[in-house]
Protein backbone atom coordinates (compact mmCIF):
# COMPACT_ATOMS: atom_id res chain seq x y z
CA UNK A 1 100.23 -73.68 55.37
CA UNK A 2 102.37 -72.32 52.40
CA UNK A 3 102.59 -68.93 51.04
CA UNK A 4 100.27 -69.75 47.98
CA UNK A 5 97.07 -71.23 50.07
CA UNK A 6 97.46 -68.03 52.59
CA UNK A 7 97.73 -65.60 50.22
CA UNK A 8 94.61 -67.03 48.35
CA UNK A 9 92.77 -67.73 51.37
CA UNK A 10 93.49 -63.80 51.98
CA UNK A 11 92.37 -62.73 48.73
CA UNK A 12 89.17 -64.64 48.90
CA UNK A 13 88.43 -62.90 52.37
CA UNK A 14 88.91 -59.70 51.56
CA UNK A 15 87.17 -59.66 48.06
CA UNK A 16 84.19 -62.06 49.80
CA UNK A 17 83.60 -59.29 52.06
CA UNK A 18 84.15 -56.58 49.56
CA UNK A 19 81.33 -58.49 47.65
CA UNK A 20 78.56 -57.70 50.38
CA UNK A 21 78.57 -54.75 49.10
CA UNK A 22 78.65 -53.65 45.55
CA UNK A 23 75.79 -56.18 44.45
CA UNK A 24 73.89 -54.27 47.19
CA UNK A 25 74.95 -50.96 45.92
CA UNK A 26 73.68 -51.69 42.56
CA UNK A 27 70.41 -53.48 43.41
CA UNK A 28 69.44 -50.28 45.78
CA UNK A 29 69.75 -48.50 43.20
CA UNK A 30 67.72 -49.58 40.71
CA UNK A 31 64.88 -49.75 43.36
CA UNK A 32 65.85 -46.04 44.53
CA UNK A 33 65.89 -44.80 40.75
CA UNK A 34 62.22 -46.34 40.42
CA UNK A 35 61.01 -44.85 43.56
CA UNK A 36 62.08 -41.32 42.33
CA UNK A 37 60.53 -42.11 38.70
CA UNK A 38 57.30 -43.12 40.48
CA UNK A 39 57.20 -39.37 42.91
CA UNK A 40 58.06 -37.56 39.92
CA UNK A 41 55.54 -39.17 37.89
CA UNK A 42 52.98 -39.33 40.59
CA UNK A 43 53.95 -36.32 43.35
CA UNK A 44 53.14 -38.46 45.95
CA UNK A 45 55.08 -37.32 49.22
CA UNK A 46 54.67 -41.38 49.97
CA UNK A 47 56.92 -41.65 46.80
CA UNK A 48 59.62 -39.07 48.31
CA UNK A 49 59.92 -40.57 51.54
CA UNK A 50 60.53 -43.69 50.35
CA UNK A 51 63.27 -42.34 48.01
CA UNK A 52 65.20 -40.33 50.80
CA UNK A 53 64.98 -43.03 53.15
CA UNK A 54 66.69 -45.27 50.09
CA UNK A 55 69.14 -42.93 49.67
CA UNK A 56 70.37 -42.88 53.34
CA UNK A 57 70.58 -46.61 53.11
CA UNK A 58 72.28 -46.64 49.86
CA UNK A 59 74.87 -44.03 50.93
CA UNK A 60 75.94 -45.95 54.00
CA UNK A 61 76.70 -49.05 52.07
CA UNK A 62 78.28 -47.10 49.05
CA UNK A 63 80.29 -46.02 51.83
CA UNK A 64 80.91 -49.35 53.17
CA UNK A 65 82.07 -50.68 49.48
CA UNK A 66 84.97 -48.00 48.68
CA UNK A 67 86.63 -48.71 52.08
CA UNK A 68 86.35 -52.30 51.50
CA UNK A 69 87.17 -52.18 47.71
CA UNK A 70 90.57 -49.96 48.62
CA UNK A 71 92.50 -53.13 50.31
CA UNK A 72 92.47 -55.42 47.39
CA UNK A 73 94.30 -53.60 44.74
CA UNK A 74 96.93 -53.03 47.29
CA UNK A 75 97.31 -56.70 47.75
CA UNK A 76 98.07 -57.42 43.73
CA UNK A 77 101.00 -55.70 44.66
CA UNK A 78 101.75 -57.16 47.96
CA UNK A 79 101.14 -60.60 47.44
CA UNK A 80 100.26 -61.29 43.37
CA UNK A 81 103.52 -59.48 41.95
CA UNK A 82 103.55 -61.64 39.06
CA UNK A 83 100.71 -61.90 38.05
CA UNK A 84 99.86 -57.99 38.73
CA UNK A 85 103.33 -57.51 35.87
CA UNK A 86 101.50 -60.51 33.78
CA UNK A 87 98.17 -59.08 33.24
CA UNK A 88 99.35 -55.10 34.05
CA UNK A 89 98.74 -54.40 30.51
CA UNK A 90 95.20 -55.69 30.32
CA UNK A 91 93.91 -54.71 34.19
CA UNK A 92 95.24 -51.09 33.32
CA UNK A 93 93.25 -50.17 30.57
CA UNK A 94 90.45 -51.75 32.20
CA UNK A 95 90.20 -50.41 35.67
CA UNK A 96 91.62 -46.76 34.33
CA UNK A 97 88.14 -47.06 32.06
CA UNK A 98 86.22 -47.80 35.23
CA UNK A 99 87.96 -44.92 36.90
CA UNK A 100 87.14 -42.56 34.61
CA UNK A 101 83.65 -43.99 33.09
CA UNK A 102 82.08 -45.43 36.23
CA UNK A 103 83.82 -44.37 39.14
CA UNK A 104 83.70 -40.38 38.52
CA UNK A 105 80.09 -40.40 37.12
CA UNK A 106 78.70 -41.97 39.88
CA UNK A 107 80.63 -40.14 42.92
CA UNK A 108 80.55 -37.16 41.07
CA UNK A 109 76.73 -37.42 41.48
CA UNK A 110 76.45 -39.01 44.46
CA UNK A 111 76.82 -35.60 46.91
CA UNK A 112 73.64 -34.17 45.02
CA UNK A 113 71.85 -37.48 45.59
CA UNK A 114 72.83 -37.42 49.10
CA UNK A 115 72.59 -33.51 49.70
CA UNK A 116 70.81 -32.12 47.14
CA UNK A 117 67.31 -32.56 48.50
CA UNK A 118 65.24 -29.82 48.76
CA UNK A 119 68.70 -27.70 47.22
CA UNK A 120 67.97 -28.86 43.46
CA UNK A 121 64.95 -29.84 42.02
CA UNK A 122 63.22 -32.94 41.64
CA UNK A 123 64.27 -33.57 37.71
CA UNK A 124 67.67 -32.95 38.40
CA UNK A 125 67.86 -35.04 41.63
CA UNK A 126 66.17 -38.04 39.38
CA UNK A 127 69.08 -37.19 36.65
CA UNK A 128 71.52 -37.79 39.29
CA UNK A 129 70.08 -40.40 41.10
CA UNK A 130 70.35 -41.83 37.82
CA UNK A 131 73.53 -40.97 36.92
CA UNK A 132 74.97 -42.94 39.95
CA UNK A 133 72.51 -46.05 39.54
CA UNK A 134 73.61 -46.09 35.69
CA UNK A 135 77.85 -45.31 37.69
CA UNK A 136 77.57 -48.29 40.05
CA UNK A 137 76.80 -50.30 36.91
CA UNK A 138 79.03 -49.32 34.53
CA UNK A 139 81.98 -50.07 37.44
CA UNK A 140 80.45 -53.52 37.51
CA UNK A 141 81.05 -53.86 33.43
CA UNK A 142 84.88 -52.94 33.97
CA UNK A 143 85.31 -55.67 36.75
CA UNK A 144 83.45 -58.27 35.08
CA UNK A 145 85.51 -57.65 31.67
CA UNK A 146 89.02 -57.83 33.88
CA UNK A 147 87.68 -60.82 35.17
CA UNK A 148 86.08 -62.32 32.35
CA UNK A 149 89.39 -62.10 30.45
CA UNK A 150 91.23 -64.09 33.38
CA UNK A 151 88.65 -66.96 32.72
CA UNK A 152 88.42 -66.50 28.97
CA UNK A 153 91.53 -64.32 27.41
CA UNK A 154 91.82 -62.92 24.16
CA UNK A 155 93.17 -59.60 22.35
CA UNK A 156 96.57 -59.91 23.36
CA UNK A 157 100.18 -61.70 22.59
CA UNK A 158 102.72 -62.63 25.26
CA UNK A 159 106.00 -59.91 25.35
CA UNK A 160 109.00 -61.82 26.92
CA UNK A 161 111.01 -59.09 29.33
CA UNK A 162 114.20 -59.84 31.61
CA UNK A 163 114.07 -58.91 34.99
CA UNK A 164 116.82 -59.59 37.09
CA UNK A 165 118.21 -61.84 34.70
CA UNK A 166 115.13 -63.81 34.45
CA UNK A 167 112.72 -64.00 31.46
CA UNK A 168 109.32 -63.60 32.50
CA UNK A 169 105.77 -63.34 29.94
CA UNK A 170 103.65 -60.31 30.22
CA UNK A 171 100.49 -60.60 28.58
CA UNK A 172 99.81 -57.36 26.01
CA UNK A 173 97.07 -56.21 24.62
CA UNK A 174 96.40 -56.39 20.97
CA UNK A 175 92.69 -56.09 19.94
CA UNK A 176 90.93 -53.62 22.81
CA UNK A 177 87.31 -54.60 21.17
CA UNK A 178 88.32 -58.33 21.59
CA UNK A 179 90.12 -58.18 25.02
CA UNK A 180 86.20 -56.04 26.11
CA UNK A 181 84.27 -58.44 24.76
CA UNK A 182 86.21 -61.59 25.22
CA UNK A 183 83.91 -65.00 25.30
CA UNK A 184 82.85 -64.82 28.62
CA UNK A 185 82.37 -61.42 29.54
CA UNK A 186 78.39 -60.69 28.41
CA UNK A 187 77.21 -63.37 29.58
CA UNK A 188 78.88 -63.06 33.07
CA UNK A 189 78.47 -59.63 32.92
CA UNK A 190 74.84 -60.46 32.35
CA UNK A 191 74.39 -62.72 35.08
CA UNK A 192 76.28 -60.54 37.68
CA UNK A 193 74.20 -57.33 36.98
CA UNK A 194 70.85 -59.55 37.45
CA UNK A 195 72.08 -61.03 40.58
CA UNK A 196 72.44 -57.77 42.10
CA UNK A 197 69.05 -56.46 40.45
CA UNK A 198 67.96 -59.61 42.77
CA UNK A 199 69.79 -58.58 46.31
CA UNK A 200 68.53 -55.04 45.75
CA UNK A 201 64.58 -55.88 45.45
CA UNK A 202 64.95 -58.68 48.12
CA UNK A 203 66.59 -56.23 50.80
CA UNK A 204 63.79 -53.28 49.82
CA UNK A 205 60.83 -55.49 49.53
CA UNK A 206 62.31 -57.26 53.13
CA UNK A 207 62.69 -54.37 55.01
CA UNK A 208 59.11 -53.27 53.50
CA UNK A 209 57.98 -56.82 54.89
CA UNK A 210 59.22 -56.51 58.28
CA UNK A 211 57.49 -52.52 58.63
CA UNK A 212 54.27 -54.60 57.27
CA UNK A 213 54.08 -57.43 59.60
CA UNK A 214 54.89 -55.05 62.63
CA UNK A 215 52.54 -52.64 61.20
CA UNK A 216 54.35 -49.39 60.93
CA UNK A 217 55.15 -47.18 58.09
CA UNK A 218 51.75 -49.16 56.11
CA UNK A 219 51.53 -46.80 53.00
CA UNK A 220 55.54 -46.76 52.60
CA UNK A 221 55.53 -50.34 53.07
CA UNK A 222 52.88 -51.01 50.57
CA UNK A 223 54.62 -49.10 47.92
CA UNK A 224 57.94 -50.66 47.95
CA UNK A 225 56.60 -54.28 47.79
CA UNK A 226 55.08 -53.12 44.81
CA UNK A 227 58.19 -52.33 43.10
CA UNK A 228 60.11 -54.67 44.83
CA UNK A 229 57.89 -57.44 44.79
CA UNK A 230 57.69 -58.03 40.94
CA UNK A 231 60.96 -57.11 40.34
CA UNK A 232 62.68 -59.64 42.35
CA UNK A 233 60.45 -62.24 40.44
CA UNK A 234 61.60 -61.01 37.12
CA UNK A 235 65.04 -60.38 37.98
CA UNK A 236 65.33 -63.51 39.59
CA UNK A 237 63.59 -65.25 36.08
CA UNK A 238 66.01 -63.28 34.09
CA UNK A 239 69.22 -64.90 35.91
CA UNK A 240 68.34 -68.21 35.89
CA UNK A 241 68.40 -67.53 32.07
CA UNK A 242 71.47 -66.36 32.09
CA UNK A 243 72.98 -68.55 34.51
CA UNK A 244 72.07 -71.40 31.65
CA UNK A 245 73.51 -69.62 28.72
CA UNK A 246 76.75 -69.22 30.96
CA UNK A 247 76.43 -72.66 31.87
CA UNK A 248 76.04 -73.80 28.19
CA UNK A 249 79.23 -71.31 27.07
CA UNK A 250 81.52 -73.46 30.05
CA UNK A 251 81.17 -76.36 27.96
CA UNK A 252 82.69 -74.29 24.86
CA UNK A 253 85.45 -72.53 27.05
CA UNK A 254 86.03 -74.08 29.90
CA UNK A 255 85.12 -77.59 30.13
CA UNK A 256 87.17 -78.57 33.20
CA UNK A 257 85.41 -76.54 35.17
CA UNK A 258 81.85 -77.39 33.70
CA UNK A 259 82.88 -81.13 34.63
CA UNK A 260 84.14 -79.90 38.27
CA UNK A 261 80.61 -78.26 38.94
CA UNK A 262 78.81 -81.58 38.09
CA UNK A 263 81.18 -83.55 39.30
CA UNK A 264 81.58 -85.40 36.24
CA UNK A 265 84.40 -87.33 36.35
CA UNK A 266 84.17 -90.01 33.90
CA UNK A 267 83.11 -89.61 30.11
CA UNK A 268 80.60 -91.53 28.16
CA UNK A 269 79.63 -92.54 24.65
CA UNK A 270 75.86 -91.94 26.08
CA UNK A 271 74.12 -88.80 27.40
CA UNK A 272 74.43 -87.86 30.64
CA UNK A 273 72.46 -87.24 33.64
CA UNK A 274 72.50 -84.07 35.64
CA UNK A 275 73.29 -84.65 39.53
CA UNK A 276 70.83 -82.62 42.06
CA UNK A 277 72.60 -83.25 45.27
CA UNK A 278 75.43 -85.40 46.14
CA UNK A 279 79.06 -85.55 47.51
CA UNK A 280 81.86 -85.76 45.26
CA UNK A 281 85.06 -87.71 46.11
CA UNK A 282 87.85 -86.59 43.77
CA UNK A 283 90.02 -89.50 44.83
CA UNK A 284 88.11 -92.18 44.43
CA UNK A 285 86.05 -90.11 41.46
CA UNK A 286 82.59 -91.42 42.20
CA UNK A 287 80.06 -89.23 43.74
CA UNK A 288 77.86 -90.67 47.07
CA UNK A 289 74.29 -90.39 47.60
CA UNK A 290 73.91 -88.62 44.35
CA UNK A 291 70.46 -87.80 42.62
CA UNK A 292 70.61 -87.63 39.00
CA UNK A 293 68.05 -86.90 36.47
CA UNK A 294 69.00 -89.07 33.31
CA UNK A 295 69.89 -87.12 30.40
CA UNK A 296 69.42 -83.66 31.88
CA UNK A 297 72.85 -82.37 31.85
CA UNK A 298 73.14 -83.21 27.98
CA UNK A 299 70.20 -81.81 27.12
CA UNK A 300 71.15 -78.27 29.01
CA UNK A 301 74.32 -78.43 28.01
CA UNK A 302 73.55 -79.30 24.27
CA UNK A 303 70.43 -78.83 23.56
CA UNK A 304 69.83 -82.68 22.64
CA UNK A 305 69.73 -85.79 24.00
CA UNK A 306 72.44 -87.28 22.46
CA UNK A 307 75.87 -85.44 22.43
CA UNK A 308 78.16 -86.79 25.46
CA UNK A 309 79.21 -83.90 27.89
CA UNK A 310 83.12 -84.34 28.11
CA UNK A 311 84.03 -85.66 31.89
CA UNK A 312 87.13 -85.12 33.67
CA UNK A 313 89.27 -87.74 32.64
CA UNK A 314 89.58 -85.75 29.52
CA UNK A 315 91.99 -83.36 31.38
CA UNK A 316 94.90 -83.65 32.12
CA UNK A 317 95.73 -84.79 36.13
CA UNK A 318 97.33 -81.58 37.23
CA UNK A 319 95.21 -78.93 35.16
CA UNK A 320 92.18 -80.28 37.09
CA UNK A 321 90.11 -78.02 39.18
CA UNK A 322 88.94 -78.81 42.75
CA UNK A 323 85.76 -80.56 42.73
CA UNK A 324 84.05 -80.18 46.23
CA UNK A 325 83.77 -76.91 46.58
CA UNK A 326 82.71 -75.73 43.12
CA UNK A 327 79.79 -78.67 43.28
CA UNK A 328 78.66 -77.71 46.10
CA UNK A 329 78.61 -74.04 45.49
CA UNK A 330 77.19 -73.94 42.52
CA UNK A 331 74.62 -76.44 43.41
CA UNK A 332 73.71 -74.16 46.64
CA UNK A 333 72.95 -70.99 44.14
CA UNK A 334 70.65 -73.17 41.61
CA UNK A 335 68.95 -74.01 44.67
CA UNK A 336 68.85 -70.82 46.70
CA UNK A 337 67.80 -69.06 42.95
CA UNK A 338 64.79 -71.24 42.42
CA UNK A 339 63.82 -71.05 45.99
CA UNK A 340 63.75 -67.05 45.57
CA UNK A 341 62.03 -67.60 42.43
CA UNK A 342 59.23 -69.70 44.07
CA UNK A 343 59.03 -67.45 46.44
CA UNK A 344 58.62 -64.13 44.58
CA UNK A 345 56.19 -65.82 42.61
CA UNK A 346 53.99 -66.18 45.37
CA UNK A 347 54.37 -63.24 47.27
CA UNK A 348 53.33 -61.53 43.64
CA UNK A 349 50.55 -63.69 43.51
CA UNK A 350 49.28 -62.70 47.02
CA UNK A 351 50.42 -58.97 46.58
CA UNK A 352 47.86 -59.01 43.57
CA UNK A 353 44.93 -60.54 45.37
CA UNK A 354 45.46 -57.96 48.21
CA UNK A 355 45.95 -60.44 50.81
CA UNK A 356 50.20 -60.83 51.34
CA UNK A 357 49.92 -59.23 55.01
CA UNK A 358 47.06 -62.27 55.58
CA UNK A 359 50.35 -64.67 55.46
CA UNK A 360 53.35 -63.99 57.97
CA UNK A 361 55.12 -67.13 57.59
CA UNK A 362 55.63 -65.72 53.68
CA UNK A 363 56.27 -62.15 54.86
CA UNK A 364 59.08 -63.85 57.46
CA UNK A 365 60.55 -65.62 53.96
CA UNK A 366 60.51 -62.18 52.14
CA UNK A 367 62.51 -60.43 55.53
CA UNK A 368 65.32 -63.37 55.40
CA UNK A 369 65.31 -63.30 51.63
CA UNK A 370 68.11 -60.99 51.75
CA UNK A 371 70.55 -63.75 53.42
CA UNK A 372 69.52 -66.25 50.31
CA UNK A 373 70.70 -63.57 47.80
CA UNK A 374 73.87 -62.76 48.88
CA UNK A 375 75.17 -66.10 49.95
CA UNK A 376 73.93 -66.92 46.17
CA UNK A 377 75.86 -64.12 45.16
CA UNK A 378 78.89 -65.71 47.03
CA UNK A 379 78.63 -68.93 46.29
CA UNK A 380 78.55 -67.80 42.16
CA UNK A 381 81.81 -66.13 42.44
CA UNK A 382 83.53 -68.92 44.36
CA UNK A 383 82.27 -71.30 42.03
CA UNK A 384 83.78 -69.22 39.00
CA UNK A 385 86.89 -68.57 40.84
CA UNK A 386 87.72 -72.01 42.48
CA UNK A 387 86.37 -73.82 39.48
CA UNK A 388 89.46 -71.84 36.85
CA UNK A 389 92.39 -73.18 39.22
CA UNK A 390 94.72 -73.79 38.62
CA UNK A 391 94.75 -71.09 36.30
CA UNK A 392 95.05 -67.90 37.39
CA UNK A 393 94.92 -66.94 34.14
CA UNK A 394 93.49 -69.47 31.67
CA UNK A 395 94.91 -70.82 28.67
CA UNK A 396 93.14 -69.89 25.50
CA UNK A 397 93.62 -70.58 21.32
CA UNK A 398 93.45 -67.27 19.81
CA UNK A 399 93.03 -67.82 15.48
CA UNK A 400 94.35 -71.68 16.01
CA UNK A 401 97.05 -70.66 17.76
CA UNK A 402 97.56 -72.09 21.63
CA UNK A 403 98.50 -68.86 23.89
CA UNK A 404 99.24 -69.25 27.15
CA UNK A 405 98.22 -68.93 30.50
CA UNK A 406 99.13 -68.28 34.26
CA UNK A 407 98.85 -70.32 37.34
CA UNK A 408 98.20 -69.42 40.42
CA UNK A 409 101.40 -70.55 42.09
CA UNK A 410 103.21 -68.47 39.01
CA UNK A 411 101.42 -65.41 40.10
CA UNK A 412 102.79 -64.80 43.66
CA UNK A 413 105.47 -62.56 44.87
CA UNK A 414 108.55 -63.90 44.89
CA UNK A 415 109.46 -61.87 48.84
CA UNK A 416 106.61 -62.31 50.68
CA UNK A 417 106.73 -65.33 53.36
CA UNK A 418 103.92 -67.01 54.61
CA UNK A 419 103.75 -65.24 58.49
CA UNK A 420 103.44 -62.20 56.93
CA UNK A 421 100.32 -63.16 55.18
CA UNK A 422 99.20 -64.75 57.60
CA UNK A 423 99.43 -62.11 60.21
CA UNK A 424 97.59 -60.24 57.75
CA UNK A 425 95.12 -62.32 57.21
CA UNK A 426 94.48 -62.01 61.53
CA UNK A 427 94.50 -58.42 61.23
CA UNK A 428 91.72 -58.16 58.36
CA UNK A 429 89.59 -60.52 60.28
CA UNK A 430 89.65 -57.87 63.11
CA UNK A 431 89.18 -55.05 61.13
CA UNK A 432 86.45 -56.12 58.94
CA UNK A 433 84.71 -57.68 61.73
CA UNK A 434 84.46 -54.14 62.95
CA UNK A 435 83.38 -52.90 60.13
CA UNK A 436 80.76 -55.47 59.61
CA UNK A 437 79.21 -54.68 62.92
CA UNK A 438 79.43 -50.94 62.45
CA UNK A 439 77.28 -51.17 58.61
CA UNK A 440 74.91 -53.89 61.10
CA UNK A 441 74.21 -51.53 63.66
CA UNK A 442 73.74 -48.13 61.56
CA UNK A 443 71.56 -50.59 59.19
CA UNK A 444 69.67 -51.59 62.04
CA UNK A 445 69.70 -47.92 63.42
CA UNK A 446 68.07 -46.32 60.06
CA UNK A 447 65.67 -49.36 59.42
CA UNK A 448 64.49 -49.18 63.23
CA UNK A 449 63.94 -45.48 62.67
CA UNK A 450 61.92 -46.17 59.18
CA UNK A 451 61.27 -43.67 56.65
CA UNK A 452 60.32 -39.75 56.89
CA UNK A 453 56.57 -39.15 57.62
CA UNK A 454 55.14 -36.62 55.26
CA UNK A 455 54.76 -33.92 58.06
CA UNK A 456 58.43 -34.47 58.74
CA UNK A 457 59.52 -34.03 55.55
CA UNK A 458 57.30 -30.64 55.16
CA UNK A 459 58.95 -29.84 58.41
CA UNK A 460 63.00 -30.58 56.90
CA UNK A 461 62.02 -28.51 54.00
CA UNK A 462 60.99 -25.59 55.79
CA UNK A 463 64.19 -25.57 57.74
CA UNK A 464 66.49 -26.09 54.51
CA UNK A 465 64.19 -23.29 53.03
CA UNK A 466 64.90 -20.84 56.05
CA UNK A 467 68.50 -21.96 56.09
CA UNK A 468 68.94 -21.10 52.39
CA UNK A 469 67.30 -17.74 53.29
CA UNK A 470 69.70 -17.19 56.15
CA UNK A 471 72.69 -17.62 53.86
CA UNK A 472 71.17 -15.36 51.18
CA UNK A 473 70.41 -12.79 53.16
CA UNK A 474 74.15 -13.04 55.15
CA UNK A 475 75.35 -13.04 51.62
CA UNK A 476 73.47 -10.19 50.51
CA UNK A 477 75.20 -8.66 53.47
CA UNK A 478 78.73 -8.97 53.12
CA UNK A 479 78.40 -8.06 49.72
CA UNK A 480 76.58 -4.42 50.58
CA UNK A 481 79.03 -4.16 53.68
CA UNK A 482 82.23 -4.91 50.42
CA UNK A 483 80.20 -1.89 48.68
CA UNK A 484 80.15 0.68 51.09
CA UNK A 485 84.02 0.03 52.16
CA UNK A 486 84.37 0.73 48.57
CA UNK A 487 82.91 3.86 48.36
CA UNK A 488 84.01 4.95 51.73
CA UNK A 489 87.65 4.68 50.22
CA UNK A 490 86.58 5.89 47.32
């Protein structure tokens, strides 16, 4: 294998595992932010236990995402020197805004939501559970924008510099506002903040599923799945909506890739058809055992039945994306996100009547439900990412003018060899399998335990509450024994 398929195969790794987290982090919190709104609304103790036994899960996988999230930026340097000094100009303003926007406001926050139980009081704790839901998701806008502008650029001019001798193109920006909100970036913004909305009320309303079929923890159980529940029906609504406007914008912006995903290789004067399942053969560009729906894919794309969807014969041979594997992905999250979809809808339809718990074979769909979200999750991203090669950066036409763009194989560093990367690649694989069992078994650990009963919680209070008095009154102490040194040397 060369340098350039290692060091991408690398980067995929360590940003696909990366990826198991953040989605989670922002999805639990939404669903812990509700649970707080409904015990301060309510004062049900039912309410509170459910929210501190959130926020234990939610810290071990916010814990889980920084170590993960650490390795990557060290490996723009490592491996992507080029392109790091290519789009340095853009990716700094961008991840310094989620450093100081995002990343401060929702640590800074996250030791009282952790902590501050029973130290602060309830309106404050729901401020700053708040505060770090409201964190996690304004670090996903500053992500999405740096990637957004790799798929769609705009704001900026190439700067020439010499280096050694060597002229190389550094992309500057021009127009902050435009480079924020470049063509892509709401609507994948959009669709990457739902899809975690989705993880988090599949993983609460699963766990609540599992504690209801085995019959523990009834009352907590019951609660969740009615947060959980509807929300993972609407959220789940509200990104298949976006996914189509997204869908619709490809067709504007990048049309290779739109082509890729549908495996559309060859143009036509008449509408065309939108493939369900198949398996595409780039060489021989035909697609076997395909299912189409006639006209479909026109009528998404265009909103008519009669405008031709551009194929990939009208790109050029070596600007072409891979075709397998952004088919297939993107075909496997349309069909994981309408399964969810079906199957929220019924387990809200059951929930209402009052019978869910009368159906285990749909309370076992709700407990794996988890699995479907984050592979769709996955599969999204790899769709996006495989289907821009091989750009690294894309080309763009900024005011009629054609600006542009990076490939991949520009982007690497010029001194790193393949054995090194690939050694690397061995020793991530070890490491993050580690750290995938350790976030397992504590996951396991916590959910086995379950949530607080009320008593216990009474009984935590009481010891926080004599702790607090301890410290007072050692305070108080050292502060009279300070005084009378005083006014014995006095």
């Amino acid at each position: 294998m060369d340098v350039e398929l290692l060091s991408r195969l690398q980067f995929a790794g360590t940003i696909m595992f990366h990826y198991l987290f953040p989605p989670l982090s922002i999805g639990l919190g939404l669903q812990l932010f509700l649970c707080e709104i409904a015990y301060n609304w309510t004062k049900n103790p039912v309410w509170e236990s459910a929210a501190r036994f959130w926020t234990r899960i939610f810290a071990v996988n916010f814990a889980m995402g920084v170590a993960s999230g650490i390795v990557m930026e060290f490996e723009f340097g490592t491996n992507w020197a080029a392109y790091s000094r290519f789009v340095g100009d853009v990716f700094g303003s961008a991840l310094a805004a989620e450093g100081i926007f995002a990343f401060f406001l929702e640590s800074g926050f996250l030791a009282v939501l952790v902590f501050g139980w029973d130290r602060v009081g309830p309106k404050f704790h729901l401020f700053s559970t708040a505060m770090v839901f409201f964190g996690s998701v304004f670090s996903a806008v500053w992500i999405v924008v740096a990637n957004s502008w790799q798929q769609t650029p705009a704001g900026y001019k190439i700067v020439w510099q010499t280096i050694q001798d060597k002229q190389v193109p550094r992309a500057e920006v021009t127009d902050f506002w435009a480079m924020l909100f470049n063509p892509s970036s709401v609507d994948r913004l959009t669709h990457t903040v739902l899809g975690a909305f989705v993880l988090g009320a599949f993983f609460v309303a699963s766990v609540s599923a599992y504690y209801l079929l085995k019959n523990r923890h009834l009352d907590f159980a019951k609660k969740c799945l009615a947060i959980s529940l509807p929300s993972a029906l609407l959220f789940s609504t509200l990104s298949a909506i976006s996914g189509h406007g997204s869908a619709q914008k490809l067709a504007v912006t990048q049309p290779a890739k739109l082509a890729a995903i549908e495996a559309h290789f060859h143009s036509a004067d008449q509408p065309t058809g939108l493939t369900l399942f198949g398996w595409p053969d780039a060489e021989s560009e035909t697609v076997h055992f395909d299912i189409k729906i006639p006209y479909l894919l026109t009528f998404m794309v265009h909103n008519d039945l009669s405008t031709p969807v551009a194929g990939l014969d009208q790109i050029p041979l070596n600007d072409r994306p891979p075709v397998w594997i952004p088919f297939q992905m993107f075909h496997l999250m349309v069909g994981l996100g309408t399964a969810m979809i079906g199957l929220s809808f019924l387990a809200v339809f059951f929930q209402i009547r009052g019978s869910l718990a009368n159906y285990p074979w749909l309370l076992w769909g709700i407990i794996f439900s988890p699995v479907a979200a984050m592979i769709a999750n996955q599969a999204g991203w790899i769709t996006a990412e495989v289907g821009r090669q091989p750009w690294i950066v894309y080309p763009s036409v900024q005011n009629g003018v054609a600006m542009m763009g990076l490939r991949t194989s520009e982007g690497l560093s010029e001194s790193v060899v393949a054995s090194q990367v690939a050694s690397s690649i061995a020793m991530f694989a070890v490491i993050y399998s580690l750290l995938f069992a350790v976030w397992i078994f504590v996951l396991n650990a916590k959910i086995k335990h379950g949530p607080d009963s009320v008593e216990e919680m009474e009984q935590l209070k009481k010891e926080h509450r004599d702790e607090s008095m301890r410290e007072a009154i050692s305070d108080s102490g050292r502060s009279y024994g300070g005084s009378m040194l005083e006014d014995t040397g006095k």
